[in-house]
Each structure stands twice: as C-alpha cells, then as structure tokens.
C-alpha atoms as a PDB file:
ATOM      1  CA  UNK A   1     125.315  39.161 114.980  1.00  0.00           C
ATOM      2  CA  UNK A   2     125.793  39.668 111.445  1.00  0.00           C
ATOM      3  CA  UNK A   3     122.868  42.226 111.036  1.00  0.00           C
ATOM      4  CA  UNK A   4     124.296  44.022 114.325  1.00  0.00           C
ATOM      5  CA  UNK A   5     127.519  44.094 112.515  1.00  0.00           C
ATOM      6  CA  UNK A   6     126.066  45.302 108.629  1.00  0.00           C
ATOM      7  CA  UNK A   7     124.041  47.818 110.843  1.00  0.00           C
ATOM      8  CA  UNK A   8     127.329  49.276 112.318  1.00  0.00           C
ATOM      9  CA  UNK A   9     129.319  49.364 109.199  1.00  0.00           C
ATOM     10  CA  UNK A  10     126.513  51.092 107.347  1.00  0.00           C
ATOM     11  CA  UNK A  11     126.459  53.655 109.870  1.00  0.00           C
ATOM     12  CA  UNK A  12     129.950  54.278 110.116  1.00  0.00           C
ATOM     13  CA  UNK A  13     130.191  54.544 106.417  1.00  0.00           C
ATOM     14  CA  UNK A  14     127.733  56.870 106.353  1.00  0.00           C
ATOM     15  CA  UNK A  15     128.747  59.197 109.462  1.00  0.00           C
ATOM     16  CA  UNK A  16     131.144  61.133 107.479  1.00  0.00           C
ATOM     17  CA  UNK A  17     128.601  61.756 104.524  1.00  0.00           C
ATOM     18  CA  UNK A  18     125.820  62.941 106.850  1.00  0.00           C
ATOM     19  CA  UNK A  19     128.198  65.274 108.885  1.00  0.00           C
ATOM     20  CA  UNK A  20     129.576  66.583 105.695  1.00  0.00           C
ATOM     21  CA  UNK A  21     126.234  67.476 104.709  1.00  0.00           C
ATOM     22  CA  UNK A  22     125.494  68.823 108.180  1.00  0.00           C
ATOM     23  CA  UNK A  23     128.419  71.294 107.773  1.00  0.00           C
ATOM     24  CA  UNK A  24     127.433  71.944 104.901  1.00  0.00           C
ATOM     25  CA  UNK A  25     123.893  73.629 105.590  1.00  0.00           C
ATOM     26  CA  UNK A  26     125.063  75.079 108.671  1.00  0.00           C
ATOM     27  CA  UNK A  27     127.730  76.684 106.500  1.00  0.00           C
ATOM     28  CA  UNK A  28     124.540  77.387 103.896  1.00  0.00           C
ATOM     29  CA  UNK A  29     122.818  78.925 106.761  1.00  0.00           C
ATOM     30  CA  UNK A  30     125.646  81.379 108.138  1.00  0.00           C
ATOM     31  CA  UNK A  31     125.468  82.791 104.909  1.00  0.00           C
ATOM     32  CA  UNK A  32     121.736  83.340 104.122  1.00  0.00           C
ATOM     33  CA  UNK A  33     122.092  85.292 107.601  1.00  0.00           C
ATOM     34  CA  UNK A  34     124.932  87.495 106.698  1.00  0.00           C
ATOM     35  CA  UNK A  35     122.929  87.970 103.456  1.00  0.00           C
ATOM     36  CA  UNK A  36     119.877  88.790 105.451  1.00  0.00           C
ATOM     37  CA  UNK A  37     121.918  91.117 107.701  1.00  0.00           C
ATOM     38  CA  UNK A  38     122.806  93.128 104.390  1.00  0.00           C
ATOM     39  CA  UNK A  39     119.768  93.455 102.949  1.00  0.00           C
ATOM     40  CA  UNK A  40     118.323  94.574 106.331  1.00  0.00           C
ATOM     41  CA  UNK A  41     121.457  97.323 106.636  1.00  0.00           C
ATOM     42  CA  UNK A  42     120.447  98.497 102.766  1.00  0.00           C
ATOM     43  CA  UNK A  43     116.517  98.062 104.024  1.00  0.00           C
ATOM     44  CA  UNK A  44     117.364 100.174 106.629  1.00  0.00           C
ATOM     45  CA  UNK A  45     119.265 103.326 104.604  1.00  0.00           C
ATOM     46  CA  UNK A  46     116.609 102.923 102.184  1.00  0.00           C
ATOM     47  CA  UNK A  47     113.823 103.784 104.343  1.00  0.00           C
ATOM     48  CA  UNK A  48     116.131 106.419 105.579  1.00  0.00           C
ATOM     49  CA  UNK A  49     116.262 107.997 102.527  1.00  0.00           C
ATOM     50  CA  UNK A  50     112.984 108.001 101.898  1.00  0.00           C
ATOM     51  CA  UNK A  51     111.223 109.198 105.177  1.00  0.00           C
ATOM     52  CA  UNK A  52     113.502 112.211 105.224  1.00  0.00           C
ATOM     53  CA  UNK A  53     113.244 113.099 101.748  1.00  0.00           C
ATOM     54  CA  UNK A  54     108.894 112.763 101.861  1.00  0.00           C
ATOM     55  CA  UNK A  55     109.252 114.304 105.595  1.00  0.00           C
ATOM     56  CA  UNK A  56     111.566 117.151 104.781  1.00  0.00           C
ATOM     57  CA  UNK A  57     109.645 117.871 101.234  1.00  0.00           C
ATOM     58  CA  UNK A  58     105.918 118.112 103.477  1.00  0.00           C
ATOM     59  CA  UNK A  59     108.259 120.700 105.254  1.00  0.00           C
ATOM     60  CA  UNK A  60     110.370 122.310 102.521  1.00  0.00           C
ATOM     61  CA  UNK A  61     108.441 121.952  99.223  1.00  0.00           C
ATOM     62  CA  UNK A  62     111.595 121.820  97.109  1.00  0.00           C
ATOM     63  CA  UNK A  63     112.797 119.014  95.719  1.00  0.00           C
ATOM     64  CA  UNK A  64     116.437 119.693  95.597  1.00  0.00           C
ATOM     65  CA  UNK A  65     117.067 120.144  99.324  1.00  0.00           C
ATOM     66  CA  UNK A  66     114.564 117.646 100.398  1.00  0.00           C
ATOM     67  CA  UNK A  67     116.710 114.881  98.695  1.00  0.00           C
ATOM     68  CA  UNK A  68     119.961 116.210  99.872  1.00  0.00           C
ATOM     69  CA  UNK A  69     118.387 115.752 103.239  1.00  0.00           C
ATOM     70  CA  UNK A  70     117.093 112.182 102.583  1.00  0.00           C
ATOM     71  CA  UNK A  71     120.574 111.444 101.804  1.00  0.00           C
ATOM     72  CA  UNK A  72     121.946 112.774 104.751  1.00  0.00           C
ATOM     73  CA  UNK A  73     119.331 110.532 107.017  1.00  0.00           C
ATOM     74  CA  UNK A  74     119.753 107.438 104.769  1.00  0.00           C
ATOM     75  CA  UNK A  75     124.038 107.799 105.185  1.00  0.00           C
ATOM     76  CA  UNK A  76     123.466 108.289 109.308  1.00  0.00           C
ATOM     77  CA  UNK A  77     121.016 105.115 109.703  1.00  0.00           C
ATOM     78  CA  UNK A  78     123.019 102.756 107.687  1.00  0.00           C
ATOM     79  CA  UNK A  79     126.133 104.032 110.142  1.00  0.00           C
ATOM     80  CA  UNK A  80     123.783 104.085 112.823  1.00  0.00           C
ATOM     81  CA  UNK A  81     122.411 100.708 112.345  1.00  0.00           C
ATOM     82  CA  UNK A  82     125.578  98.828 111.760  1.00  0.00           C
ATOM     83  CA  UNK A  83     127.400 100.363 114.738  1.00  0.00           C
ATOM     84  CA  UNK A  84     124.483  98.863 117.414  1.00  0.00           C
ATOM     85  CA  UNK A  85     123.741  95.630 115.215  1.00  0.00           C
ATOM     86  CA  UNK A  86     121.143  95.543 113.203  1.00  0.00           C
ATOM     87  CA  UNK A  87     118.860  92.801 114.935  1.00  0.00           C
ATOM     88  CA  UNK A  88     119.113  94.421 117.989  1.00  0.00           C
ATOM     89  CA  UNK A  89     117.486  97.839 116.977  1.00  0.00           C
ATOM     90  CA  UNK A  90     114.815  96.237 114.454  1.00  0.00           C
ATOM     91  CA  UNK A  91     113.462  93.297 116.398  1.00  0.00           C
ATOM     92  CA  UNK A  92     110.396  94.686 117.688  1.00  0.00           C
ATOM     93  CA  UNK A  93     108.081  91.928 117.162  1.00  0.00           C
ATOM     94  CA  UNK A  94     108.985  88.628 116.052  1.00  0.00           C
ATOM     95  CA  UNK A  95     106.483  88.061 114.217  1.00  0.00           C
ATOM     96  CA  UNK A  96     107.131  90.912 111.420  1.00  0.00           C
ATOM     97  CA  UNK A  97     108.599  90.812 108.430  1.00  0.00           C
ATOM     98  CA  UNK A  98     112.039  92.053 108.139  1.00  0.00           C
ATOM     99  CA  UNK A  99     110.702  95.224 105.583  1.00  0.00           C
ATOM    100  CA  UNK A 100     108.187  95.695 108.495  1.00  0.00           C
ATOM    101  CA  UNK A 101     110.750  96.179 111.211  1.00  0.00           C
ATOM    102  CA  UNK A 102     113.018  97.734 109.598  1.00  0.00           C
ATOM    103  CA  UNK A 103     110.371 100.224 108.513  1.00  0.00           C
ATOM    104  CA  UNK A 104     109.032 101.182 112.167  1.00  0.00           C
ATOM    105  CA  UNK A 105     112.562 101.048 113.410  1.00  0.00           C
ATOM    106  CA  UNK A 106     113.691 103.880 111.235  1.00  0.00           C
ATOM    107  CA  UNK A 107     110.394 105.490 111.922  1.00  0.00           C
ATOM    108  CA  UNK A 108     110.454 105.990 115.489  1.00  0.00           C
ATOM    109  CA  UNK A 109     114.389 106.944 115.280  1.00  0.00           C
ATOM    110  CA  UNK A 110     112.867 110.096 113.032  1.00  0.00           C
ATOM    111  CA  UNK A 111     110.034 110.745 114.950  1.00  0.00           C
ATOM    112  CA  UNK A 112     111.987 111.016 118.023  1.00  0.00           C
ATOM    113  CA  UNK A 113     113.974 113.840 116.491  1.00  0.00           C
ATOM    114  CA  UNK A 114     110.851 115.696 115.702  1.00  0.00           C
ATOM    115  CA  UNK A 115     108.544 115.809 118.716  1.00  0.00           C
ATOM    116  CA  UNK A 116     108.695 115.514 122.823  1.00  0.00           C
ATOM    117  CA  UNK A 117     105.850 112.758 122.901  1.00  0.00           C
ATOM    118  CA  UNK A 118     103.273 111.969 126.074  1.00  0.00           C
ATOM    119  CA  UNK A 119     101.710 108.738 125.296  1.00  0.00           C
ATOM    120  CA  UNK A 120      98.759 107.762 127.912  1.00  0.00           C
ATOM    121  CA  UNK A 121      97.058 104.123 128.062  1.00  0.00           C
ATOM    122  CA  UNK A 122      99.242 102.031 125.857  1.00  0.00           C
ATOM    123  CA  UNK A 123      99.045  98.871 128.622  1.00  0.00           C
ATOM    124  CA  UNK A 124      95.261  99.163 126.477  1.00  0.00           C
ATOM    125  CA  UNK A 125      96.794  98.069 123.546  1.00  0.00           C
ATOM    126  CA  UNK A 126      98.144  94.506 124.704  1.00  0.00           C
ATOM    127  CA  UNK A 127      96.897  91.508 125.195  1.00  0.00           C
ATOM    128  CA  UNK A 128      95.726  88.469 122.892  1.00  0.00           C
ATOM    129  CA  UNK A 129      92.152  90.078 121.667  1.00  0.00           C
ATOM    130  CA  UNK A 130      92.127  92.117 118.555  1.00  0.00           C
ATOM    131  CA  UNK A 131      91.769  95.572 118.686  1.00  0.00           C
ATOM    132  CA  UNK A 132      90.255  98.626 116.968  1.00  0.00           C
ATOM    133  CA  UNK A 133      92.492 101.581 117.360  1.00  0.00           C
ATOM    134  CA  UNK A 134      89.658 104.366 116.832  1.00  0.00           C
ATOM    135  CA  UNK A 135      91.332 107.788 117.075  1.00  0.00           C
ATOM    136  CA  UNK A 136      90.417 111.510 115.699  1.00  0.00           C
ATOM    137  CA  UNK A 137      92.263 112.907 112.689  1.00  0.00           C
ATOM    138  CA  UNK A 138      93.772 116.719 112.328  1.00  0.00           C
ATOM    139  CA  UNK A 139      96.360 116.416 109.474  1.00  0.00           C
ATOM    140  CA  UNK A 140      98.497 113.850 107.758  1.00  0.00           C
ATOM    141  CA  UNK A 141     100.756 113.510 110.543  1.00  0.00           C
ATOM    142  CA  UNK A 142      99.168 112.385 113.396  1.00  0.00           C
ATOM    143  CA  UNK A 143      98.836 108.497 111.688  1.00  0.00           C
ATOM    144  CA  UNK A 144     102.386 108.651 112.117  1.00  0.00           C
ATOM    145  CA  UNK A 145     102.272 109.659 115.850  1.00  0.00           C
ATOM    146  CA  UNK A 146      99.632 107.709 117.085  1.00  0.00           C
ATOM    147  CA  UNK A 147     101.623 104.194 115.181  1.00  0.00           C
ATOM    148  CA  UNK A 148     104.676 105.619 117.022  1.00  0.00           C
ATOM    149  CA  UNK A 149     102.911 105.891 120.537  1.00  0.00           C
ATOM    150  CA  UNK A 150     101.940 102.130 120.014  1.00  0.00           C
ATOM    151  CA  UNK A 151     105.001 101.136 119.287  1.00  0.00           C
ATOM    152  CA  UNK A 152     106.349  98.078 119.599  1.00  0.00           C
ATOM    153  CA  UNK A 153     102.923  96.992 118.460  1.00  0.00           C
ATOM    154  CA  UNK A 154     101.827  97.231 115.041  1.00  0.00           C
ATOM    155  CA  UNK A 155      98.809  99.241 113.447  1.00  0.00           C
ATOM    156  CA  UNK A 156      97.328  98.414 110.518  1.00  0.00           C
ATOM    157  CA  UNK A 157      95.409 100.913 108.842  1.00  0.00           C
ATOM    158  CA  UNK A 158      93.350 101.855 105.540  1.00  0.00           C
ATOM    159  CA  UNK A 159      95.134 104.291 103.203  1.00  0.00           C
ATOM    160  CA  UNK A 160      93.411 105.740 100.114  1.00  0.00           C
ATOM    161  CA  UNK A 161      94.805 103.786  97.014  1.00  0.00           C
ATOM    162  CA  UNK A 162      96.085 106.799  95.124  1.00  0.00           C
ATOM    163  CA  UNK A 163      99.129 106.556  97.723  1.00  0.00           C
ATOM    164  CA  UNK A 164      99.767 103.156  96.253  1.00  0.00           C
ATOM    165  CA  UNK A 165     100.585 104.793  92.570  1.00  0.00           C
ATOM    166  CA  UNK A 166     104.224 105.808  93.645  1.00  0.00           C
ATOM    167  CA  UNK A 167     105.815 102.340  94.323  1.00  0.00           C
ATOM    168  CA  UNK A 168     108.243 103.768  96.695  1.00  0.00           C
ATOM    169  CA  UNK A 169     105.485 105.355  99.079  1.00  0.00           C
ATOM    170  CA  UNK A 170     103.672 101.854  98.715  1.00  0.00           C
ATOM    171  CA  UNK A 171     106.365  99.954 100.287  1.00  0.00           C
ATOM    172  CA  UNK A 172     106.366 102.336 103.028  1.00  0.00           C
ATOM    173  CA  UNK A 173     102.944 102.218 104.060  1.00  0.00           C
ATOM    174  CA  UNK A 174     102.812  98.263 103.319  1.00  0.00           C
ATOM    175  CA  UNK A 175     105.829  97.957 105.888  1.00  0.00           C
ATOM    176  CA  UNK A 176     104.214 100.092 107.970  1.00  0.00           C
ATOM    177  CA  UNK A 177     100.983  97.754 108.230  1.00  0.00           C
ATOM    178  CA  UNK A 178      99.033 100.192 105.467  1.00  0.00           C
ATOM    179  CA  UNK A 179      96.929  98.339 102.952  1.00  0.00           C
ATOM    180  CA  UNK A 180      94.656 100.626  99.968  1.00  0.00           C
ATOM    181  CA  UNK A 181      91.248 100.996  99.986  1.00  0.00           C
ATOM    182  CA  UNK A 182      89.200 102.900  97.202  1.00  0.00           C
ATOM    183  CA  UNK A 183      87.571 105.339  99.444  1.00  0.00           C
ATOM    184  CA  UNK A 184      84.922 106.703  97.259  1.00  0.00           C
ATOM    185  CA  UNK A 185      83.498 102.652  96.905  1.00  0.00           C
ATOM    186  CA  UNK A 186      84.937 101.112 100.037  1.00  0.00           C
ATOM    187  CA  UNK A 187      84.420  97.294  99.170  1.00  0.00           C
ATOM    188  CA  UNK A 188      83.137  94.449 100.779  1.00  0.00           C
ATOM    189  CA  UNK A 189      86.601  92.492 100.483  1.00  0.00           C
ATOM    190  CA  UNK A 190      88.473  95.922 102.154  1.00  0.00           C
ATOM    191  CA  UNK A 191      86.060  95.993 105.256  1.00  0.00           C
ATOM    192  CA  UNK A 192      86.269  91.810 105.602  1.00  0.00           C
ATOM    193  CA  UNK A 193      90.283  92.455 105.801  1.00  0.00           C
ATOM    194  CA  UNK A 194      89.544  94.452 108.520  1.00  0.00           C
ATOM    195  CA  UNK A 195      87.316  91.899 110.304  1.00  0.00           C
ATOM    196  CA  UNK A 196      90.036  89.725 109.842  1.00  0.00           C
ATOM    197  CA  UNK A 197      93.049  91.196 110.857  1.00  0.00           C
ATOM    198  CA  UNK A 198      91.495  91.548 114.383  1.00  0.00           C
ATOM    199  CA  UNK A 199      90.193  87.855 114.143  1.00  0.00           C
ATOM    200  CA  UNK A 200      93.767  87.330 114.270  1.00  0.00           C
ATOM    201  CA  UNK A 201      94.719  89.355 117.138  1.00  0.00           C
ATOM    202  CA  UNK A 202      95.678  92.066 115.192  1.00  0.00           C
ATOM    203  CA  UNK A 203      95.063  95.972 115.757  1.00  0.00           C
ATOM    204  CA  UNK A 204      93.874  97.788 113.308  1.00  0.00           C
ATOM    205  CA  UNK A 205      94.535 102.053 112.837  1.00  0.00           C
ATOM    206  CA  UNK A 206      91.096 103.485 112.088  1.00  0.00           C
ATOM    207  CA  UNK A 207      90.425 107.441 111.332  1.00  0.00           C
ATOM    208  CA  UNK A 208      86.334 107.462 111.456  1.00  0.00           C
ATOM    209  CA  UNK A 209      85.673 111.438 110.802  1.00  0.00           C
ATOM    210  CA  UNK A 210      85.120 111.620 107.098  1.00  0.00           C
ATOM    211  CA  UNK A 211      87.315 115.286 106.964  1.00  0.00           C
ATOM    212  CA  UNK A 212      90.308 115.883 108.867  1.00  0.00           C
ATOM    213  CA  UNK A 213      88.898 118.434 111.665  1.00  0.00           C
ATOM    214  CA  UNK A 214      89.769 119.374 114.792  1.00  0.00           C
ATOM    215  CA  UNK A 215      85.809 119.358 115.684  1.00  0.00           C
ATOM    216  CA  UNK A 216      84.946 116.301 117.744  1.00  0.00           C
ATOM    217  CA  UNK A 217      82.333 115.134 115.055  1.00  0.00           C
ATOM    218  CA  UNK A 218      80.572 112.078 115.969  1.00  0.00           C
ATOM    219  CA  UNK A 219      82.346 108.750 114.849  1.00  0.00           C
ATOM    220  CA  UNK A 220      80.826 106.638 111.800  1.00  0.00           C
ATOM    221  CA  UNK A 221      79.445 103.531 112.270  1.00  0.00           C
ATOM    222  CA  UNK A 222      81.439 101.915 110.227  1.00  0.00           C
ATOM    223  CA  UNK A 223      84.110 101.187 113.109  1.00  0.00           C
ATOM    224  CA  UNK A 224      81.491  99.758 115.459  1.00  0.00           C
ATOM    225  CA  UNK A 225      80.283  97.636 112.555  1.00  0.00           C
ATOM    226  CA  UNK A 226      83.581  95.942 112.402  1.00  0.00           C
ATOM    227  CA  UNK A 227      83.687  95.266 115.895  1.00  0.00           C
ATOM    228  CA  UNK A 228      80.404  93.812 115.941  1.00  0.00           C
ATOM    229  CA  UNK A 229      81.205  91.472 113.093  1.00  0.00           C
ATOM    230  CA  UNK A 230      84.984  90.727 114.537  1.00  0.00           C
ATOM    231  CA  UNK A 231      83.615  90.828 117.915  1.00  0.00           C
ATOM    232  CA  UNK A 232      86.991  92.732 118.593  1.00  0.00           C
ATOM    233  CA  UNK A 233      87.761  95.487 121.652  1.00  0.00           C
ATOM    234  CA  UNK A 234      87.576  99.232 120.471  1.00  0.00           C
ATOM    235  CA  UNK A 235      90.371 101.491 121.901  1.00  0.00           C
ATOM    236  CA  UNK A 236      89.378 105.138 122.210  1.00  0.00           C
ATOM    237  CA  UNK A 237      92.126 107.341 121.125  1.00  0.00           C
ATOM    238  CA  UNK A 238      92.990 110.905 120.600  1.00  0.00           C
ATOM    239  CA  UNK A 239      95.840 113.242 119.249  1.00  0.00           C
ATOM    240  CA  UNK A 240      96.632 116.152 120.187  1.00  0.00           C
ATOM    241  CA  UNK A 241      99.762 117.740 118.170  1.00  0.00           C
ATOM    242  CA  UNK A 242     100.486 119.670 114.922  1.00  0.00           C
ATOM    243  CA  UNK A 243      98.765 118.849 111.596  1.00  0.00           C
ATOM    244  CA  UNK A 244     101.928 118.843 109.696  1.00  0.00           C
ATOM    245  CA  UNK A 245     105.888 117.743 110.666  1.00  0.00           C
ATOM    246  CA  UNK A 246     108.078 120.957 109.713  1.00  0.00           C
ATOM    247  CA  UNK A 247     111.402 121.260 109.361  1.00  0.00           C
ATOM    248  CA  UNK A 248     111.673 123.594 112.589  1.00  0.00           C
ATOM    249  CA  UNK A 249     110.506 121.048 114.298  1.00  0.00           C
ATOM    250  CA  UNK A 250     113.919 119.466 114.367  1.00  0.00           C
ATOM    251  CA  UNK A 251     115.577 122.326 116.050  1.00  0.00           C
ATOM    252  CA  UNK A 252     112.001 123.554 117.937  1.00  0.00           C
ATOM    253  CA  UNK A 253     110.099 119.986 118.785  1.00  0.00           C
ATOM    254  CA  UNK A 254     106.461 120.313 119.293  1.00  0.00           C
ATOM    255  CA  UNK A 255     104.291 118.682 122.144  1.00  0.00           C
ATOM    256  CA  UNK A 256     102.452 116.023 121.125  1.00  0.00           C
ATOM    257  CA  UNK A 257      99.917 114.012 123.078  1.00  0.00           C
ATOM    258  CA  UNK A 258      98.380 110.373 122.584  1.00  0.00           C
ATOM    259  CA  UNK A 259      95.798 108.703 125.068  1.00  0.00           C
ATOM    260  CA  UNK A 260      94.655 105.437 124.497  1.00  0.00           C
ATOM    261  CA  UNK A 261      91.058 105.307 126.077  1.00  0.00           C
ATOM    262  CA  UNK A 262      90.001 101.635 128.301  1.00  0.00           C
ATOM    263  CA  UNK A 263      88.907  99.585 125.653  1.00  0.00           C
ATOM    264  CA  UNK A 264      84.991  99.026 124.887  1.00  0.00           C
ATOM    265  CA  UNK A 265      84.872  95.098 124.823  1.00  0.00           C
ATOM    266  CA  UNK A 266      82.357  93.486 122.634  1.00  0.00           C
ATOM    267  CA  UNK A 267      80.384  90.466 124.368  1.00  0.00           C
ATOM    268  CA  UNK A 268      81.112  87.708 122.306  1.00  0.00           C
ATOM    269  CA  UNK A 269      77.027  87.075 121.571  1.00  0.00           C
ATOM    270  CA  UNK A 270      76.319  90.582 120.495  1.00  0.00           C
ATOM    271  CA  UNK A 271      73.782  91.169 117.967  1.00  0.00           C
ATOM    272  CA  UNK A 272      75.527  92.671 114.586  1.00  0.00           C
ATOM    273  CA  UNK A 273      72.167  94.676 113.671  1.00  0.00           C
ATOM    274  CA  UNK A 274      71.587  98.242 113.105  1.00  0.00           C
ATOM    275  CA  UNK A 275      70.158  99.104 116.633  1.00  0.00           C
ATOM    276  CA  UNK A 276      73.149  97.607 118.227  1.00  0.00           C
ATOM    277  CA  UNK A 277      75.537  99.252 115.741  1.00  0.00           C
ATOM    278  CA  UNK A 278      73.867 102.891 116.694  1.00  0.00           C
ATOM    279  CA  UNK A 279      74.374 102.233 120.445  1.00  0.00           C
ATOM    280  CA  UNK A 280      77.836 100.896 119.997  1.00  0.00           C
ATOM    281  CA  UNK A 281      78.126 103.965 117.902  1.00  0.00           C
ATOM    282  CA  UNK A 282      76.943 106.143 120.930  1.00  0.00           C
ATOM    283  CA  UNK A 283      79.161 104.826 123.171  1.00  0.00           C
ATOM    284  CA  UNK A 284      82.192 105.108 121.305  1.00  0.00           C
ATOM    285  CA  UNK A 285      81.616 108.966 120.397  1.00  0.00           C
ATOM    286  CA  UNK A 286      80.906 109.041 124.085  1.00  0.00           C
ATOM    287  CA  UNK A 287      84.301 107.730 125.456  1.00  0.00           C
ATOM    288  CA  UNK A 288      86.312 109.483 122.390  1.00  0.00           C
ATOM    289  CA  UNK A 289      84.997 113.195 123.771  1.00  0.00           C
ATOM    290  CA  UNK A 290      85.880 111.772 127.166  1.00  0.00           C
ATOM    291  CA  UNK A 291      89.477 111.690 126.594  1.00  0.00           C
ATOM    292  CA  UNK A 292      89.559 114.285 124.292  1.00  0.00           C
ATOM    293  CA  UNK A 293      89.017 116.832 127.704  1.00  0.00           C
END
C-alpha cells in the first residue's frame, strides 16, 4: 500500500515537470519548422536567381542583363513559392534533401516556360531496381530536359569537375543529383559511386558518346560495365530538342522530345567479363537507334 501510494505521489509530482518539458520541445519543434520553412523560401529565390541568370547568360552573353533577369526570376519564385506553400510545391520525393527539392522544383517551373515537352516511357523509370538512364547527348541542354522528363524521380549524373570550381554552380548540380568526375582519368572510386548509387535503387544520368553529336555513335562500354557490376536495369533514352536554351525560347518554345526505351534487365548471375560487356554493349546501341527512329 505504501509503495502503491510513493509510486502515485512520485508520479504526480512529476506530471507537471514532464509536460512542461513536453511543451517545451513541441514549442522547440514549431520553430525549427518555421525556420526550415524560411530557409527553404530563401533556398528557393536563390536557385531562382541563379538558373535565370546562368540560363539567360547561355542565351544573352552579357552579364548585365543576364543578372537583371536572375533577379527578376529569383523575386517571382520567392512570391510564387510562398503564395502556394512551400512544402506543397517542393515535396517531390521524400526522401531528398530540402536543397535537392527545392532545386528540381525551381527547375521544372523554368523549364516549363521554355519548351512544349513530349516525354515517352517514364512508367520505365519506376520501380525498386536501380537504373541506368543511358541517353544520347547534342548540347548542354538536353541533361536538363531529360532530368525534367523524369521528374519526380531523381537522376544522378557525372559532371566534369571544372564545373565544381564556381561554388555557386556546384551547389546546383549537387542539388540536382550531379557529383564531379575528372574526365581525362575517370577513377576507380567515381565509377564504384556509380555502382553504388544503383545498388541503392538509385538512377543514375549517363551521356556515353565521348563528343556531343547528333550522330548515333555506338555507346561505350563503360555503361554496360556498370550494369554488369551493379547488376542494375539500363533504360534506353533519347533527346530530341535544341542544343542550347535561348532567350526566344521564352516567347517562341521549342519542341522537345524524350523517350525512355523498355529497360534491358541484367540477370542477376551475369558474368562481368569482357565478352559479356561487348554483347551488353551491342544490345544497348541496338535499342538506343531503335528509339532514336
């Protein structure tokens, strides 16, 4: 009886302290949202700013009105995004990072301003296996089409490591799912990041002509290597748009095309040799020339 009694007057004593203390992170919590909220709303103008000021300098070449421009789009998303709520426009995935989302929800808001879009096969890109992305390359702008077309999955993808010098650009390609790679002595460590990110599920954004031509040149090897090794589905894909975003193309938008191929799965006990590699190799050129037309 006595215990049952110290028991109750320990927990009534206590009650108050632990609710205080309840209140007290919950009222800790509320505010690391709101704080979250406003870095995402700054986030979010940020990458404004800079995607139209790098977009509309590609398509100006002068500095002056190119940043008067970023300006302009950094002003209209931060409006933008805190008239619809912020969480509501940039949760694309839950599992990205808030720099991420934010990133790729600014993107395809620009994008969608600058081009009348036909995407073909994307139900190709889902499901739990990882994925190579294996698509032909024309100019610098088609990696931005062909990660808009897969939206609201992400593509990672190798970007040469001289883009990684300006720390503003950086960000934007890491949020984008970019990481460098030295592409005069690709390393072992780059191509086992690969290998990994689809071990994970991931997809992964890979350009295997070694010049950006509109000849269908037969792809490298080094994409069915990895998915030998990662034992990962290749997706087939090809572009068909400009080489370059102009700035006429907000007023004039250009026709852009994306087809995502039928996946080439990978049985699980493949050999990763080089006879295997050349036939996966085979294949591959095969299907991208197929939906190429």
């Amino acid at each position: 009886m006595r215990q049952a009694f110290a028991a109750a007057s320990s927990e009534a004593l206590l009650a108050p302290a632990r609710d205080a203390l309840m209140s007290a992170n919950e009222k800790k919590a509320a505010k690391l949202r709101k704080l979250e909220a406003q870095r995402g709303i700054a986030a979010f103008a940020f990458t404004g700013f800079i995607v139209g000021t790098l977009v509309a300098y590609q398509m100006t070449g002068a500095l002056f009105p190119a940043t008067a421009i970023g300006i302009a789009v950094g002003a209209c998303s931060a409006f933008f995004i805190t008239g619809i709520k912020v969480w509501k426009l940039v949760s694309l995935d839950r599992n990205q990072s808030t720099s991420s989302s934010v990133f790729i929800g600014s993107l395809k808001i620009l994008l969608s301003r600058l081009g009348k879009v036909t995407i073909s096969g994307a139900e190709h890109l889902s499901g739990p296996e990882g994925k190579i992305v294996v698509c032909n390359h024309v100019g610098w702008a088609d990696p931005l089409w062909v990660v808009y077309s897969a939206l609201p999955h992400t593509l990672h993808q190798m970007a040469k490591k001289e883009l990684f010098d300006n720390p503003v650009l950086a960000w934007c390609i890491r949020a984008g799912g970019g990481f460098p790679i030295d592409r005069s002595r690709p390393s072992t460590a780059t191509i086992k990041q690969v290998i990994t990110l689809v071990e994970q599920g991931k997809r992964v954004l890979i350009f295997p002509q070694g010049t950006r031509s509109r000849d269908q040149t037969e792809a490298k090897r080094g994409a069915a290597t990895i998915a030998l090794h990662a034992k990962g589905q290749i997706v087939p894909t090809h572009y068909e748009g400009p080489e370059k975003i102009r700035f006429i193309h907000l007023f004039c938008r250009p026709l852009i095309r994306v087809t995502f191929g039928t996946p080439i799965v990978i049985p699980k006990d493949a050999l990763t040799d080089k006879e295997v590699a050349l036939r996966l190799t085979a294949e591959l050129d095969e299907a991208m020339n197929a939906i190429a037309g």
